[in-house]
Protein backbone atom coordinates (compact mmCIF):
# COMPACT_ATOMS: atom_id res chain seq x y z
CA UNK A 1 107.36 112.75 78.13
CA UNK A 2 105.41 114.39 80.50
CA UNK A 3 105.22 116.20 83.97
CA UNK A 4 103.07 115.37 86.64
CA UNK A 5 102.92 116.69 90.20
CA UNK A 6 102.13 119.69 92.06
CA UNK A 7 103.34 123.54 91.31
CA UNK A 8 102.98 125.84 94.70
CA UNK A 9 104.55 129.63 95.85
CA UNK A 10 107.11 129.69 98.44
CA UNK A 11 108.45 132.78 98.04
CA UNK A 12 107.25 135.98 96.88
CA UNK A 13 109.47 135.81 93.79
CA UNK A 14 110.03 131.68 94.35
CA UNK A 15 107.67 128.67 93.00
CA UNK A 16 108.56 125.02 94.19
CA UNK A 17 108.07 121.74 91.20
CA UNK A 18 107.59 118.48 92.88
CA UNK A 19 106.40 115.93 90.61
CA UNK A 20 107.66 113.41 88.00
CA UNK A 21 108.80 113.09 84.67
CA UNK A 22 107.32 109.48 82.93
CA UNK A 23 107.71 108.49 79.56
CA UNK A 24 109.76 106.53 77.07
CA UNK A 25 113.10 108.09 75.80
CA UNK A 26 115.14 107.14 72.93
CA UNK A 27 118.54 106.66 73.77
CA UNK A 28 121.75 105.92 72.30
CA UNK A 29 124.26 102.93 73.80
CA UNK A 30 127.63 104.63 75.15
CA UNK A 31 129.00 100.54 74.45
CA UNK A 32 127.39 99.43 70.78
CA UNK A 33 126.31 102.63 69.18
CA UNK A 34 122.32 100.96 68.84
CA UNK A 35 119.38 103.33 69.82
CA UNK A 36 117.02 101.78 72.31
CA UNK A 37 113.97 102.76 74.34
CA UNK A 38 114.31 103.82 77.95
CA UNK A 39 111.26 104.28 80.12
CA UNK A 40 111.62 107.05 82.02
CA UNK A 41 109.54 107.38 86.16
CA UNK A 42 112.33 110.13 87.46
CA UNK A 43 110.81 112.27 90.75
CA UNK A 44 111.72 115.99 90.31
CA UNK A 45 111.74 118.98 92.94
CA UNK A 46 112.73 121.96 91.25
CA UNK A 47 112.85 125.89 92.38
CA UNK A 48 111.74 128.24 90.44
CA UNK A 49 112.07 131.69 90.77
CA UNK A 50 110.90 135.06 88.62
CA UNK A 51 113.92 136.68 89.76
CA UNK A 52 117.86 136.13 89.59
CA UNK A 53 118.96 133.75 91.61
CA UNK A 54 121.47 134.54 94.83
CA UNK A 55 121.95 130.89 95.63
CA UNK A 56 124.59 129.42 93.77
CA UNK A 57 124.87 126.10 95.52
CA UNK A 58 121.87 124.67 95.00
CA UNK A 59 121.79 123.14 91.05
CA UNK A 60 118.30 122.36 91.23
CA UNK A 61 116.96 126.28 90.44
CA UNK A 62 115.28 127.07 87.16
CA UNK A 63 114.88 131.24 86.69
CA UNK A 64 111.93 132.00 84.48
CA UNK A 65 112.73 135.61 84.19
CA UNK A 66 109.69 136.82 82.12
CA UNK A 67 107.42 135.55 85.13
CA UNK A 68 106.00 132.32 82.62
CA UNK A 69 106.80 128.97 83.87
CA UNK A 70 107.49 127.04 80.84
CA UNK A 71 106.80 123.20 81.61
CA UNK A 72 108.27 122.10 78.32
CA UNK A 73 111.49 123.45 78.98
CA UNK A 74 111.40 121.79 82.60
CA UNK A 75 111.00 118.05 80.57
CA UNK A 76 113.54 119.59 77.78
CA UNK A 77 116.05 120.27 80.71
CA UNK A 78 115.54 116.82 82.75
CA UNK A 79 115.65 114.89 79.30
CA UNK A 80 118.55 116.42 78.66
CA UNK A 81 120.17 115.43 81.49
CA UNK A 82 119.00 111.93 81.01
CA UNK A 83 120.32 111.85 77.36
CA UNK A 84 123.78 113.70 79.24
CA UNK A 85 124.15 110.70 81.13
CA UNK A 86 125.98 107.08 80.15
CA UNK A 87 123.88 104.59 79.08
CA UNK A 88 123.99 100.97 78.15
CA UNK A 89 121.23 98.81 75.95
CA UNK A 90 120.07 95.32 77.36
CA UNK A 91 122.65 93.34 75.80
CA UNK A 92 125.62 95.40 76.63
CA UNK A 93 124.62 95.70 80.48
CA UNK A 94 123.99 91.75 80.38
CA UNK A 95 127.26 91.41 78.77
CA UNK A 96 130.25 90.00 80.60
CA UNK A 97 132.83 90.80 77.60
CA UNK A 98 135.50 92.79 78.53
CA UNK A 99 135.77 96.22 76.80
CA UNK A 100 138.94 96.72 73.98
CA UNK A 101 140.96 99.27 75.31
CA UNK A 102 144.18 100.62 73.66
CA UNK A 103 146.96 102.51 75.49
């Protein structure tokens, strides 16, 4: 994975990330349990600050407290989203079978 895209000062203790995250993850169906490949072209503002945040509303904030912005932990964090998310493999989002559910 890796991060493209531009890194610029705002503040004097805030940084804005606008770029995008592109590669290939491996993934894990939520339906069939079979790993597959997702390619991954996700745009990505972030705010970054050296400081502790006041703003607890906005969910897009990263706080690099030792003053070091750490770009692998910015892909670790989106990828982990990603991973955090449901996903389905070709065949099971081409599928029309209904799901076996028990009550």
């Amino acid at each position: 994975m890796t991060l493209s895209g531009t890194l610029y000062k705002k503040a004097r203790h805030q940084a804005i990330v606008d770029g995008e995250i592109t590669g290939v993850l491996s993934l894990v169906c939520d339906r069939c349990g079979k790993g597959f490949e997702h390619e991954v072209d996700t745009r990505i503002k972030l705010t970054l600050y050296d400081i502790v945040s006041k703003d607890k509303e906005d969910l897009d904030i990263i706080e690099f407290l030792d003053g070091v912005v750490d770009t692998d932990y910015i892909v670790e964090s989106e990828c982990n989203a990603i991973e955090g998310s449901y996903h389905y493999c070709d065949a099971c989002e081409a599928s029309e079978e209904a799901l076996e559910m028990e009550f």
